[in-house]
C-alpha atoms as a PDB file:
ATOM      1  CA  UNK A   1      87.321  79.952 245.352  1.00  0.00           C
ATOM      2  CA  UNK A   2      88.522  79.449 241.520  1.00  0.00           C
ATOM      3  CA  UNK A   3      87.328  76.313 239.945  1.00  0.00           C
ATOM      4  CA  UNK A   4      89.503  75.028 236.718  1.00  0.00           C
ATOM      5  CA  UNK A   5      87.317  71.991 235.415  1.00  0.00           C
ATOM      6  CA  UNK A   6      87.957  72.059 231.616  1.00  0.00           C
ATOM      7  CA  UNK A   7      90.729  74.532 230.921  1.00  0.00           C
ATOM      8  CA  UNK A   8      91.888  75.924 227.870  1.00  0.00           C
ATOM      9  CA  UNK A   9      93.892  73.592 224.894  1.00  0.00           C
ATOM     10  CA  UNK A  10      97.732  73.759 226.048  1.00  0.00           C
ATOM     11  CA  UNK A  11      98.170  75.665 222.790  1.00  0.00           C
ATOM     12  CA  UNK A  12      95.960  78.813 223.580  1.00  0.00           C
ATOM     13  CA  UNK A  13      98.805  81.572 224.128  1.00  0.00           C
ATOM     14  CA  UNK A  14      97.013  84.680 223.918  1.00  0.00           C
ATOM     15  CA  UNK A  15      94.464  83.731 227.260  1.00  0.00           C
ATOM     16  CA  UNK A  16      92.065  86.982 228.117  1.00  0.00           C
ATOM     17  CA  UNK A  17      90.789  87.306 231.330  1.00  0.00           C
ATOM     18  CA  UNK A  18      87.027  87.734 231.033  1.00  0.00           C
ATOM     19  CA  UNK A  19      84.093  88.744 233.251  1.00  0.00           C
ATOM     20  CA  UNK A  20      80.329  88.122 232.645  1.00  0.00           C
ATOM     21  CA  UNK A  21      77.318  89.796 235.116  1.00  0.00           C
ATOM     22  CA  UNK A  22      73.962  88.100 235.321  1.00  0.00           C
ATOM     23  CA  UNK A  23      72.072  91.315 235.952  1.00  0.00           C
ATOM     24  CA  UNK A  24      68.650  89.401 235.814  1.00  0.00           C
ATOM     25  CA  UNK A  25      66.485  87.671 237.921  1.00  0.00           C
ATOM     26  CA  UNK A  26      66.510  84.593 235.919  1.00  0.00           C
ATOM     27  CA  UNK A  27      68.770  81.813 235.698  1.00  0.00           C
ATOM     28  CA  UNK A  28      71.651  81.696 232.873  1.00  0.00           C
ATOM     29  CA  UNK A  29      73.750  79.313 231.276  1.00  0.00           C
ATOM     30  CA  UNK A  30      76.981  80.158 229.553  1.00  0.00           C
ATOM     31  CA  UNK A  31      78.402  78.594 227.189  1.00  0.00           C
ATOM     32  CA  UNK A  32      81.532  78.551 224.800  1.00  0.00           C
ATOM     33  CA  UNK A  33      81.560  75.924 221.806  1.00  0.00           C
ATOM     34  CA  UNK A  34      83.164  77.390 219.188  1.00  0.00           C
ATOM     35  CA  UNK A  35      87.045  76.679 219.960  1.00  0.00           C
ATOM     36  CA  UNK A  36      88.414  73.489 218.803  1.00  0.00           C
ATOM     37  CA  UNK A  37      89.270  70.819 221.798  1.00  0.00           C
ATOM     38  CA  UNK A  38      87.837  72.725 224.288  1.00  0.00           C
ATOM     39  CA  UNK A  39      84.101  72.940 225.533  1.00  0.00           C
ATOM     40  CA  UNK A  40      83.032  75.614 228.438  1.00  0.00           C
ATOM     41  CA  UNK A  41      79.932  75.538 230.305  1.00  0.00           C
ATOM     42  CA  UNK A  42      78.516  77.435 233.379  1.00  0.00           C
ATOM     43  CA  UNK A  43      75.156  78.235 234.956  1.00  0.00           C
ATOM     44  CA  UNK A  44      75.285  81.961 236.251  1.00  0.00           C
ATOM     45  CA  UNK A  45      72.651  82.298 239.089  1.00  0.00           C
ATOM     46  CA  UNK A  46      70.963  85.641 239.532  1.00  0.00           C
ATOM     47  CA  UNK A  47      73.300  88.867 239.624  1.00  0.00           C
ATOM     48  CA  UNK A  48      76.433  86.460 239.768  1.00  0.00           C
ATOM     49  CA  UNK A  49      78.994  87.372 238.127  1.00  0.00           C
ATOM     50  CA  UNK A  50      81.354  84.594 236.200  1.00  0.00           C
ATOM     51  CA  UNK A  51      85.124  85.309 235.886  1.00  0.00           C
ATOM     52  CA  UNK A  52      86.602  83.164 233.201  1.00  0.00           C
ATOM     53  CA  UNK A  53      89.995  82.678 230.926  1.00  0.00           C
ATOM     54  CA  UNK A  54      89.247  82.875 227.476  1.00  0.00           C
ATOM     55  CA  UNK A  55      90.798  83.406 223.547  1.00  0.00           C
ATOM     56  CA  UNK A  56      89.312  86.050 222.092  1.00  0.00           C
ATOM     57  CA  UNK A  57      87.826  84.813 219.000  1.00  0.00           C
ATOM     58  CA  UNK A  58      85.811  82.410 221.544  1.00  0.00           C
ATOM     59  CA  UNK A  59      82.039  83.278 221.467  1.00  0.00           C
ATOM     60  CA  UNK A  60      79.977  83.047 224.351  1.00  0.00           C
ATOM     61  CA  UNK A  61      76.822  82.068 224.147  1.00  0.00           C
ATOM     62  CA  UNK A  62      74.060  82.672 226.652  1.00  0.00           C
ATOM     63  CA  UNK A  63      70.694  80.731 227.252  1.00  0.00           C
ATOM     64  CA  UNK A  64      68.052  81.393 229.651  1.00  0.00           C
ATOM     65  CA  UNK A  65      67.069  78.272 231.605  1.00  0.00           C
ATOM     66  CA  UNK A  66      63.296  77.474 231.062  1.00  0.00           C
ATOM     67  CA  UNK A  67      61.416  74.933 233.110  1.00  0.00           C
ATOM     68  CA  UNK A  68      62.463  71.954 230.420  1.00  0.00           C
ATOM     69  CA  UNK A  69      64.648  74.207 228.210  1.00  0.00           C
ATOM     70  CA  UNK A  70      67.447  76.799 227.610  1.00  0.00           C
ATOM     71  CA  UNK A  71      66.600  79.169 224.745  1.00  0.00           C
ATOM     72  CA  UNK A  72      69.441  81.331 223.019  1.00  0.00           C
ATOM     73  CA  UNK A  73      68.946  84.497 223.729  1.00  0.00           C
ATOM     74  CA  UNK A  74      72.476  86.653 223.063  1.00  0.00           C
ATOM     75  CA  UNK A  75      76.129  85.867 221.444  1.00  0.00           C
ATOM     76  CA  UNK A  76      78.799  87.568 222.195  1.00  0.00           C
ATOM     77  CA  UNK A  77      82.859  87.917 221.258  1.00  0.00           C
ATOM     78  CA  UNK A  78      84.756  87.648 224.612  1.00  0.00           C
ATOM     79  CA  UNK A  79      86.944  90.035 223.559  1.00  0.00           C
ATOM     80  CA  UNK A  80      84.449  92.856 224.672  1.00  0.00           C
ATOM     81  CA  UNK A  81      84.365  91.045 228.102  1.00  0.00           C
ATOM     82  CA  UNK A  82      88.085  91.488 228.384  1.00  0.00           C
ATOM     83  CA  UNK A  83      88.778  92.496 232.186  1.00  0.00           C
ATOM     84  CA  UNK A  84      91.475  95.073 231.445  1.00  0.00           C
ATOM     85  CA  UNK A  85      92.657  96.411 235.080  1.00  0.00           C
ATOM     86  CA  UNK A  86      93.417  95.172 238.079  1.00  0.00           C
ATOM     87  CA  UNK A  87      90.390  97.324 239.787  1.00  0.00           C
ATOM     88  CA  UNK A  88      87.953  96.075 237.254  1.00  0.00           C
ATOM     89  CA  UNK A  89      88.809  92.618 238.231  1.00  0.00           C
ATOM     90  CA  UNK A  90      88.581  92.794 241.611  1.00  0.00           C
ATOM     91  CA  UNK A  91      85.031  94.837 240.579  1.00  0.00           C
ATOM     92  CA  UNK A  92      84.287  91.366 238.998  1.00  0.00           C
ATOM     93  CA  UNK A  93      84.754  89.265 242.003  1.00  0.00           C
ATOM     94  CA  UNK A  94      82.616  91.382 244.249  1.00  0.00           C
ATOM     95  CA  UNK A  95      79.345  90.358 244.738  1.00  0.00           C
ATOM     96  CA  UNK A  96      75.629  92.015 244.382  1.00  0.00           C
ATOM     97  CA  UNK A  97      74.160  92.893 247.171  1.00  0.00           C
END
């Protein structure tokens, strides 16, 4: 099921289709703060991966939850998380084992 909480300002034409994997044992948060008017947030449990709609000048950020805090640890340009086939998407969507 697709959840669409806080999506992208009306004005964001050029929407990539992006797909982050979790391939720790640790709990992650993602995070996107560096477009104007729009603010993205998402904990990604354990090898989950998180399909999301992005521009690509966005910059996710991800933070590994700690047992009071969530420390940085890698930034990334979403436009090398671009999901750029049909197969690869569906790729995304299926689940760890």
């Amino acid at each position: 099921m697709t959840q669409v909480l806080d999506s992208l300002p009306a004005d964001s034409a050029n929407r990539i289709l992006c797909c982050y994997v979790n391939d720790t044992h640790k709990l992650k948060i993602a995070r996107i703060t560096n477009i104007s008017n729009w603010y993205f947030e998402r904990i990604v449990f354990p090898r989950e991966r998180l399909l999301f709609e992005a521009v690509p000048e966005a910059q996710l950020e991800i933070y590994v939850s700690g047992f009071s805090t969530a420390a940085l640890i890698e930034v990334m340009n979403c436009d090398r998380l671009v999901v750029k086939s049909p197969q690869a998407q569906q790729d995304c969507l299926v689940q760890h084992n």
